[in-house]
N, C-alpha and C. Protein backbone atom coordinates (compact mmCIF):
# COMPACT_ATOMS: atom_id res chain seq x y z
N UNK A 1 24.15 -191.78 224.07
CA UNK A 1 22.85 -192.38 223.82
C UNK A 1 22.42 -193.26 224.98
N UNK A 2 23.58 -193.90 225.47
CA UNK A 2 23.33 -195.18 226.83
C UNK A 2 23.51 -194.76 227.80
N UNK A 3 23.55 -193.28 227.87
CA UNK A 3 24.14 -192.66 230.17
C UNK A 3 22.68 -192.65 230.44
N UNK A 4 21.88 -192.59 229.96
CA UNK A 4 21.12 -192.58 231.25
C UNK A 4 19.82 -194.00 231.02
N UNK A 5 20.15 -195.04 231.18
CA UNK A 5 19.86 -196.15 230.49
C UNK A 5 19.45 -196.64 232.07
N UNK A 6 18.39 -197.21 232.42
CA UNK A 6 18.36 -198.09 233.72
C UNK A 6 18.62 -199.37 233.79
N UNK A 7 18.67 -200.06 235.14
CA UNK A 7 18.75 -201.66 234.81
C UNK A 7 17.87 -202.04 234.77
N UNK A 8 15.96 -201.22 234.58
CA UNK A 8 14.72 -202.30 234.24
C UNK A 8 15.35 -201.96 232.93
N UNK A 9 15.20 -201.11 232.45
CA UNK A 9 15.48 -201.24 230.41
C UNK A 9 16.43 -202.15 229.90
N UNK A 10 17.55 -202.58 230.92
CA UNK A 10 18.56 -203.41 230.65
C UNK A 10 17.86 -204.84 230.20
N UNK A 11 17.32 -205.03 231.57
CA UNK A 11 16.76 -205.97 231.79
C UNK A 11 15.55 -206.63 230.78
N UNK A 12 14.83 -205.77 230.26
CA UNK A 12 13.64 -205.62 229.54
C UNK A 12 14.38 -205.54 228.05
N UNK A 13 15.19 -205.33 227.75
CA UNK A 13 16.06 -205.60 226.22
C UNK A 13 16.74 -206.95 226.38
N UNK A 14 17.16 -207.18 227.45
CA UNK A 14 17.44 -209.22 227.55
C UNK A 14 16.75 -209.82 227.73
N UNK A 15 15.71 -209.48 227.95
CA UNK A 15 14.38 -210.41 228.01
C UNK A 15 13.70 -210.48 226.40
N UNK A 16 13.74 -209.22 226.19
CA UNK A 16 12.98 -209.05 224.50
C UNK A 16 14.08 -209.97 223.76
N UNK A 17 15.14 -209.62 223.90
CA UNK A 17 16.04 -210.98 222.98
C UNK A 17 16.06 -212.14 223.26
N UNK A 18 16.11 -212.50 224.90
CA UNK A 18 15.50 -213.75 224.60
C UNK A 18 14.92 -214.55 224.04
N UNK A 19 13.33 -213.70 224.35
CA UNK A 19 12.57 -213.83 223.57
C UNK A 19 12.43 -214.03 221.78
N UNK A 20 12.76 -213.45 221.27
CA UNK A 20 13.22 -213.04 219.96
C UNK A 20 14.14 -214.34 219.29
N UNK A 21 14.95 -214.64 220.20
CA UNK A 21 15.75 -216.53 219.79
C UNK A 21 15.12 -217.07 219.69
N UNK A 22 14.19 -217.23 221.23
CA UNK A 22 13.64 -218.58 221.35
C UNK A 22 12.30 -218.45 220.23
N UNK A 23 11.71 -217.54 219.97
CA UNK A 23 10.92 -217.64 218.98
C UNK A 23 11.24 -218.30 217.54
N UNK A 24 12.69 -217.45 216.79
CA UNK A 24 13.42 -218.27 215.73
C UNK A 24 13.89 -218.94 215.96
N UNK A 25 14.48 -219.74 217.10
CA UNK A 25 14.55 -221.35 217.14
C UNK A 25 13.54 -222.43 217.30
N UNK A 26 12.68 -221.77 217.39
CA UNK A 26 11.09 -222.84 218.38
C UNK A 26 11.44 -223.72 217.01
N UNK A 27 11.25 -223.51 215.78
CA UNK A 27 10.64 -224.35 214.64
C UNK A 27 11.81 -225.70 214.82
N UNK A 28 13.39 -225.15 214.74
CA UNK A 28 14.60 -226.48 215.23
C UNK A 28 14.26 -227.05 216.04
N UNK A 29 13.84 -226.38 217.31
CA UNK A 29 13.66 -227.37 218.39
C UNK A 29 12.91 -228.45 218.42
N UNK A 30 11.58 -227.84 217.77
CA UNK A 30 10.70 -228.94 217.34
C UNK A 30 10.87 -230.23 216.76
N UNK A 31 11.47 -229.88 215.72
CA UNK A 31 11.92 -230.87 215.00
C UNK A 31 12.85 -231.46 214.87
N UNK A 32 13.78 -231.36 216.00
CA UNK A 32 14.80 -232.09 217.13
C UNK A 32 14.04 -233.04 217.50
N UNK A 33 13.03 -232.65 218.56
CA UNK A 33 12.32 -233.09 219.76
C UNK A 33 11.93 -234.40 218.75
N UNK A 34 10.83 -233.89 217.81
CA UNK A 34 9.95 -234.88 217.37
C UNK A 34 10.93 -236.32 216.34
N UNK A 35 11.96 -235.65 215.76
CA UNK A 35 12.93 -236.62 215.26
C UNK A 35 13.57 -237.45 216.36
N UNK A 36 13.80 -236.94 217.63
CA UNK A 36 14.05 -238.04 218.43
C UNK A 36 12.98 -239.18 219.25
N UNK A 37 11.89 -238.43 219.05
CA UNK A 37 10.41 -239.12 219.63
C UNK A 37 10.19 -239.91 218.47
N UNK A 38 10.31 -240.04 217.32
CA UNK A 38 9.97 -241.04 216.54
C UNK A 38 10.52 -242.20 216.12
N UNK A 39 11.90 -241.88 216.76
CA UNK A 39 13.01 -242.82 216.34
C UNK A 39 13.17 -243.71 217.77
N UNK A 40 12.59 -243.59 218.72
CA UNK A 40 12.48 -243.88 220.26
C UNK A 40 11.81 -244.84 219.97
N UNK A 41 10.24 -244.53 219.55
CA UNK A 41 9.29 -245.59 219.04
C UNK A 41 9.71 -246.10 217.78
N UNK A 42 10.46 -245.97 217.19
CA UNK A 42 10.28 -247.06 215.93
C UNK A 42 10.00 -246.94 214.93
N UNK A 43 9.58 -245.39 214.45
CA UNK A 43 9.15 -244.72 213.36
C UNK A 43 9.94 -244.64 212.33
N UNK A 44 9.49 -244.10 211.44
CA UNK A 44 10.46 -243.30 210.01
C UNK A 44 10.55 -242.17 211.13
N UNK A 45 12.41 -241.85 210.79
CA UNK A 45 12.42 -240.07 211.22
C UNK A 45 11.98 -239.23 210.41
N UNK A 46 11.15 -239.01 209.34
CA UNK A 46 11.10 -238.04 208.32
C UNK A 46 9.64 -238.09 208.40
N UNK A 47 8.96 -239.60 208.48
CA UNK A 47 7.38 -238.60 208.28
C UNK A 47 6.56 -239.43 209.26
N UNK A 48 6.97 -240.04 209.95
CA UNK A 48 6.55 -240.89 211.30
C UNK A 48 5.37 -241.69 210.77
N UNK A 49 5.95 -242.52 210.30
CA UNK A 49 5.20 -243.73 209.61
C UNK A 49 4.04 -243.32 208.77
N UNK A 50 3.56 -242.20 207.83
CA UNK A 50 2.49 -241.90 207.40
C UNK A 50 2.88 -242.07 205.86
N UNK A 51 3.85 -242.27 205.51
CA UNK A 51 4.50 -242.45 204.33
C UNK A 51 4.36 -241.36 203.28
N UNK A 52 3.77 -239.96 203.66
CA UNK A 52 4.36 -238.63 202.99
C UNK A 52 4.23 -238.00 203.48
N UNK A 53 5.18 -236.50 202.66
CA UNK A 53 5.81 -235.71 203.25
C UNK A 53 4.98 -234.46 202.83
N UNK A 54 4.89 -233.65 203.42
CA UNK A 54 4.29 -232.21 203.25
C UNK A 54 5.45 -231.59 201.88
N UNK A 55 4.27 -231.00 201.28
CA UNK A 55 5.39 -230.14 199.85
C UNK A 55 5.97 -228.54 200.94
N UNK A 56 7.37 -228.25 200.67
CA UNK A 56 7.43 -227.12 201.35
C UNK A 56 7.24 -226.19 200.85
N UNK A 57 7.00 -226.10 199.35
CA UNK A 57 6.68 -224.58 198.68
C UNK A 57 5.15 -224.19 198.54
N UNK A 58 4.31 -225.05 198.76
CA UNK A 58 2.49 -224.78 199.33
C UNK A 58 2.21 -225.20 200.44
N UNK A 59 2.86 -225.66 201.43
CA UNK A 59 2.69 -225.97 202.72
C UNK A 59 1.59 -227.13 202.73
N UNK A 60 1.56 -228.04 201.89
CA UNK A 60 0.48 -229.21 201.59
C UNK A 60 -0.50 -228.69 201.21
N UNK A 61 -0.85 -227.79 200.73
CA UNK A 61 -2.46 -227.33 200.14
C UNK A 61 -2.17 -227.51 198.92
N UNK A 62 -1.18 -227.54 197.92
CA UNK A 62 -1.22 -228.05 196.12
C UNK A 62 -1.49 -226.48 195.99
N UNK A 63 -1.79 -225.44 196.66
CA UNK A 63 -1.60 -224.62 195.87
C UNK A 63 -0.97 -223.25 196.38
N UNK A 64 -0.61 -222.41 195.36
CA UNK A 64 0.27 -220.96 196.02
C UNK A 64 -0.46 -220.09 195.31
N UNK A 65 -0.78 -219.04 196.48
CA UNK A 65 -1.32 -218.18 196.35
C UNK A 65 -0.54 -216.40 196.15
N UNK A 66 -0.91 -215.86 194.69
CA UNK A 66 -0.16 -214.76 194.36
C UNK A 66 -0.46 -213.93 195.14
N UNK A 67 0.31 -213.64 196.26
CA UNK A 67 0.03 -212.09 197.25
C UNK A 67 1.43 -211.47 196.89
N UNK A 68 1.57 -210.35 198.16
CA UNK A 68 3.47 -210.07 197.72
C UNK A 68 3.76 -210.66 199.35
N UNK A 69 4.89 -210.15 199.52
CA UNK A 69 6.06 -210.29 201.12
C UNK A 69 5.19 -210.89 202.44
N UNK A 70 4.02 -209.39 201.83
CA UNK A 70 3.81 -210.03 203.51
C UNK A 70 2.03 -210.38 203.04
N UNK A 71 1.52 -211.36 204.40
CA UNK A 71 0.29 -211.59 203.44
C UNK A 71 -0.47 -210.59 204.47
N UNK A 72 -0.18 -209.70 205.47
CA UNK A 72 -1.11 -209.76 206.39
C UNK A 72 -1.55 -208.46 206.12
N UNK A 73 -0.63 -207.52 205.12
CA UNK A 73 -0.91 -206.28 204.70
C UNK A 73 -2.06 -206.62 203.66
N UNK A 74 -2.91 -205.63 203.29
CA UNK A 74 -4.04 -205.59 202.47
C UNK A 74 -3.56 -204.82 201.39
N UNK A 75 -3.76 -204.57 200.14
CA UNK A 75 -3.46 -204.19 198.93
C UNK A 75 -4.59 -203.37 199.00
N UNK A 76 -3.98 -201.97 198.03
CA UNK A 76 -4.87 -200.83 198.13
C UNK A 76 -5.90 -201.27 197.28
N UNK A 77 -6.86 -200.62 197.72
CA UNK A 77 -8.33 -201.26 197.06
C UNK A 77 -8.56 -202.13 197.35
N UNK A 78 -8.13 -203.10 198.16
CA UNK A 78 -8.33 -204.74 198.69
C UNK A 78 -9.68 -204.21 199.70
N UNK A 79 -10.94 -205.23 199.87
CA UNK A 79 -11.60 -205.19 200.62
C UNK A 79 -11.19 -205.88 201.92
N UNK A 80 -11.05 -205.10 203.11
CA UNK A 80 -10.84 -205.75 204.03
C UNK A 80 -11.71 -206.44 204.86
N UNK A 81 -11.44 -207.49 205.27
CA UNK A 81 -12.70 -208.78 205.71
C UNK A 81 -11.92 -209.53 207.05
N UNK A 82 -10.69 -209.58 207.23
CA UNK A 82 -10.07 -209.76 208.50
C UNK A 82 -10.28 -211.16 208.54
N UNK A 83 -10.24 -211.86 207.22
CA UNK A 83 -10.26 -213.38 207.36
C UNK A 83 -11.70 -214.13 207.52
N UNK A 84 -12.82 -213.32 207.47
CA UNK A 84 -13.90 -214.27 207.52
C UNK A 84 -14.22 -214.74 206.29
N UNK A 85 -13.93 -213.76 205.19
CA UNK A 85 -14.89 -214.32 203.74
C UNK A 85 -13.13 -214.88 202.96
N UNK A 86 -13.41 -215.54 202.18
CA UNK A 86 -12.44 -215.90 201.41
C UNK A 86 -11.81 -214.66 199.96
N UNK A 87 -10.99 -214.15 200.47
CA UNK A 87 -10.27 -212.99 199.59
C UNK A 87 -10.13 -212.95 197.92
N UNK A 88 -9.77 -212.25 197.22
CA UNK A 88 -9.82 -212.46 196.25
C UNK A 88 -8.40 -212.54 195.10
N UNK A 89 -7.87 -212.97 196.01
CA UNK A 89 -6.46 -213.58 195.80
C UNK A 89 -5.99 -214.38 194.91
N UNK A 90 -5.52 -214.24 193.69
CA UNK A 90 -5.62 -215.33 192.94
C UNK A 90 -4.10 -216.42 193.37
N UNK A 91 -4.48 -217.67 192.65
CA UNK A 91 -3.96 -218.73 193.04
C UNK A 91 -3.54 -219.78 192.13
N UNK A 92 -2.48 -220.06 192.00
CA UNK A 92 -2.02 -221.11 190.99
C UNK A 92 -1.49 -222.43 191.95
N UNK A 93 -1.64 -223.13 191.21
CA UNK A 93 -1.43 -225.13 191.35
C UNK A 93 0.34 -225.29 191.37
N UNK A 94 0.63 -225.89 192.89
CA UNK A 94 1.89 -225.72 192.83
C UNK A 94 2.57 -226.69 192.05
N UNK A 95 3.71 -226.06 191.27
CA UNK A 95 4.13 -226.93 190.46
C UNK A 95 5.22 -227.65 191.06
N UNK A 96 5.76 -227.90 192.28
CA UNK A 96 6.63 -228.29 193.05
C UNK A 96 5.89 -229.98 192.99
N UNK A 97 4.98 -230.02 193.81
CA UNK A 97 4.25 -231.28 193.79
C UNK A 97 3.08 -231.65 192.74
N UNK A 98 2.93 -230.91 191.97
CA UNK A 98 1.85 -231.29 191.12
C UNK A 98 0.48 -231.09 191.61
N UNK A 99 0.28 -230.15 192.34
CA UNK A 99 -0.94 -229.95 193.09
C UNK A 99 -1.13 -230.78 193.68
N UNK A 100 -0.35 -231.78 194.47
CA UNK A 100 -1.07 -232.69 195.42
C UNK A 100 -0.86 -232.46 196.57
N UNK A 101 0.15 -231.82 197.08
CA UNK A 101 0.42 -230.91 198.52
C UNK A 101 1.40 -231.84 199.13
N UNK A 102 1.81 -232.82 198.00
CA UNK A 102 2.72 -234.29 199.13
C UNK A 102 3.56 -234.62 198.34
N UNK A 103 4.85 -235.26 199.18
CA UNK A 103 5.52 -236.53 198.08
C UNK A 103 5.26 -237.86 199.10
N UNK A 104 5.95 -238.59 198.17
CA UNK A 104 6.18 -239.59 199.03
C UNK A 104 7.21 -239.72 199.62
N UNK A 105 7.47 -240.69 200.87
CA UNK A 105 8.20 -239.98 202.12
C UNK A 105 9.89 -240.86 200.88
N UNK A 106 10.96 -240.64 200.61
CA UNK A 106 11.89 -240.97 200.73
C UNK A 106 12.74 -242.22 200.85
N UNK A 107 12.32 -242.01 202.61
CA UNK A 107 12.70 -243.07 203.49
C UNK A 107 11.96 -244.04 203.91
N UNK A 108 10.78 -244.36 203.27
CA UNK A 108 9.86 -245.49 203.38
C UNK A 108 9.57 -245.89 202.22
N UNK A 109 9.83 -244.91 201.46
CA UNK A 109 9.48 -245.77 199.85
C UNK A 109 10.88 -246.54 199.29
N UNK A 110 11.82 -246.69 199.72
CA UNK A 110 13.70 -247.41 199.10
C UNK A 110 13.05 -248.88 200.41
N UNK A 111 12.11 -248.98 201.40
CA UNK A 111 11.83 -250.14 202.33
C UNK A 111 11.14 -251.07 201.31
């Protein structure tokens, strides 16, 4: 399968994996970076002095929306609109936070 393989294709499959890490690590790194930038200045490490926290199961919007796996596929019979009009997606109130999209941070509320 690999004899007749060149060293651009070599090359161009270690680059695509590179790539491919540094993409699924970007989100750690981040939040390395910024946990040490807040603690430099003086901050809460958890929500940098704003005193809440994003809910992680609605991403702070209070609510989740019933699609399946992936959202970017369209469901048969779905009108496709490519994101300009608002879909017809139904949507329930996350019960994680109570529809408010927040808690309070943790580590500033025991101060």
């Amino acid at each position: 399968m690999f004899e007749n393989i060149t060293a651009s294709e070599i090359a161009g499959y270690s680059v695509g994996a590179l790539l491919l890490s540094a993409t699924i690590s970007a989100s750690k790194l981040d939040s390395f970076v910024s946990i040490s930038q807040r603690s430099s200045l003086g901050m809460c490490k958890r929500c940098g002095d704003l005193k809440m926290i994003a809910c992680s199961k609605c991403k702070g919007s209070g609510l989740i929306k019933q699609r399946g796996p992936f959202d970017f596929i369209t469901a048969v019979g779905e009108k496709q609109d490519f994101g300009l009009k608002a879909t017809s997606a139904s949507s329930s109130s996350c019960m994680n936070c109570r529809a408010r999209g927040h808690f309070s941070c943790p580590e500033c509320s025991n101060e």
